[in-house]
Structure formats: structure tokens, C-alpha cells
Protein backbone atom coordinates (compact mmCIF):
# COMPACT_ATOMS: atom_id res chain seq x y z
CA UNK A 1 9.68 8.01 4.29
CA UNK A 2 12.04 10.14 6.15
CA UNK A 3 12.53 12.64 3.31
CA UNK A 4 8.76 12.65 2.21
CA UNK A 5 8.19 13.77 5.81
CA UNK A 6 10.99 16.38 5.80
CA UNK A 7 10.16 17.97 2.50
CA UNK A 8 6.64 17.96 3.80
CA UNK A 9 7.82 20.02 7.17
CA UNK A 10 9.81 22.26 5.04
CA UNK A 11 7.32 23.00 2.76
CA UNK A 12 4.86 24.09 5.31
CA UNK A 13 7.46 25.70 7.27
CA UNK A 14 8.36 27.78 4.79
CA UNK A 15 4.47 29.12 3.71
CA UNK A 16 3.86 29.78 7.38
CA UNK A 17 7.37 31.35 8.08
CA UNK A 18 7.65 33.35 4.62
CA UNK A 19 4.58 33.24 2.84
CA UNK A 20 4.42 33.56 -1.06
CA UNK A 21 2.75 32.86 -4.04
CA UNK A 22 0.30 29.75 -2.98
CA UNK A 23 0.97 29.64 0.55
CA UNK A 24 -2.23 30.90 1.44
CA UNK A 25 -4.09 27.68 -0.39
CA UNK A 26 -1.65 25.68 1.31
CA UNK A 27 -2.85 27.05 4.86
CA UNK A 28 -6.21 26.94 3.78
CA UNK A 29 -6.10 23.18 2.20
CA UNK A 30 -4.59 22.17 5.63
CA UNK A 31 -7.14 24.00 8.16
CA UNK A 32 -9.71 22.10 5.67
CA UNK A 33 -8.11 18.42 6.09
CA UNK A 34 -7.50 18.91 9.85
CA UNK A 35 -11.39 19.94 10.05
CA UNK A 36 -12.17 16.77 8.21
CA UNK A 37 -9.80 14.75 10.49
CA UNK A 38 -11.49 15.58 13.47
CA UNK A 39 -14.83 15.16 12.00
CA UNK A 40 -14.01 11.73 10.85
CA UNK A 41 -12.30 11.19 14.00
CA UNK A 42 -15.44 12.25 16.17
CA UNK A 43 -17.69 10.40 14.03
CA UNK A 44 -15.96 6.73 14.73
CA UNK A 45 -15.82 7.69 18.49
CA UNK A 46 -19.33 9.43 18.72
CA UNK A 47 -22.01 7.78 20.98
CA UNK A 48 -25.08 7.93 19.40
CA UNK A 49 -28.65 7.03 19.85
CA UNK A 50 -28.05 3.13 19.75
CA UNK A 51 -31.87 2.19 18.49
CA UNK A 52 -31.52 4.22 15.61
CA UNK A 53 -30.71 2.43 12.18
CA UNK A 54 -27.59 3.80 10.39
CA UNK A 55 -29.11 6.45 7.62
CA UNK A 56 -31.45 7.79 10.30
CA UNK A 57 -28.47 8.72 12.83
């Protein structure tokens, strides 16, 4: 787990410190997931209207 996460760092490091061939998708691909993160994460925590059924909220 330890090296999954470290060649994970490095990898990113290295696209945001010397960017190359791909790097760009790479930034891209993780603004996207981070936007879904938070989305998902909002969604779970979100107070909604508490008379409405699920589909209609």
C-alpha cells in the first residue's frame, strides 16, 4: 500500500512539476474526480426538502 501510494505521489508530482506528454489528461482526469468527490460528498450530507420522495428531489 505504501508503494502504490508513493508511485501515485510521484507520478503526479512529476506531471505538475515537469509536465510532458499526457500530463495534461492526468491534471484534467484529477480536477474531474475531485469535482465528482465533492459532489458525491455534498450529496450524502445535503439537507433536502424532507417530504419529497427520492426521484423528485
Amino acid at each position: 500500500m505504501q508503494d502504490l501510494l508513493e508511485d501515485i505521489v510521484q507520478t503526479v508530482g512529476g506531471a505538475l512539476v515537469a509536465p510532458g506528454l499526457g500530463s495534461a489528461e492526468l491534471v484534467l482526469a484529477m480536477l474531474v474526480a475531485f469535482g465528482f468527490f465533492i459532489g458525491a460528498i455534498y450529496s450524502i450530507f445535503a439537507r433536502g426538502d424532507r417530504e419529497l420522495e427520492w426521484w423528485e428531489r
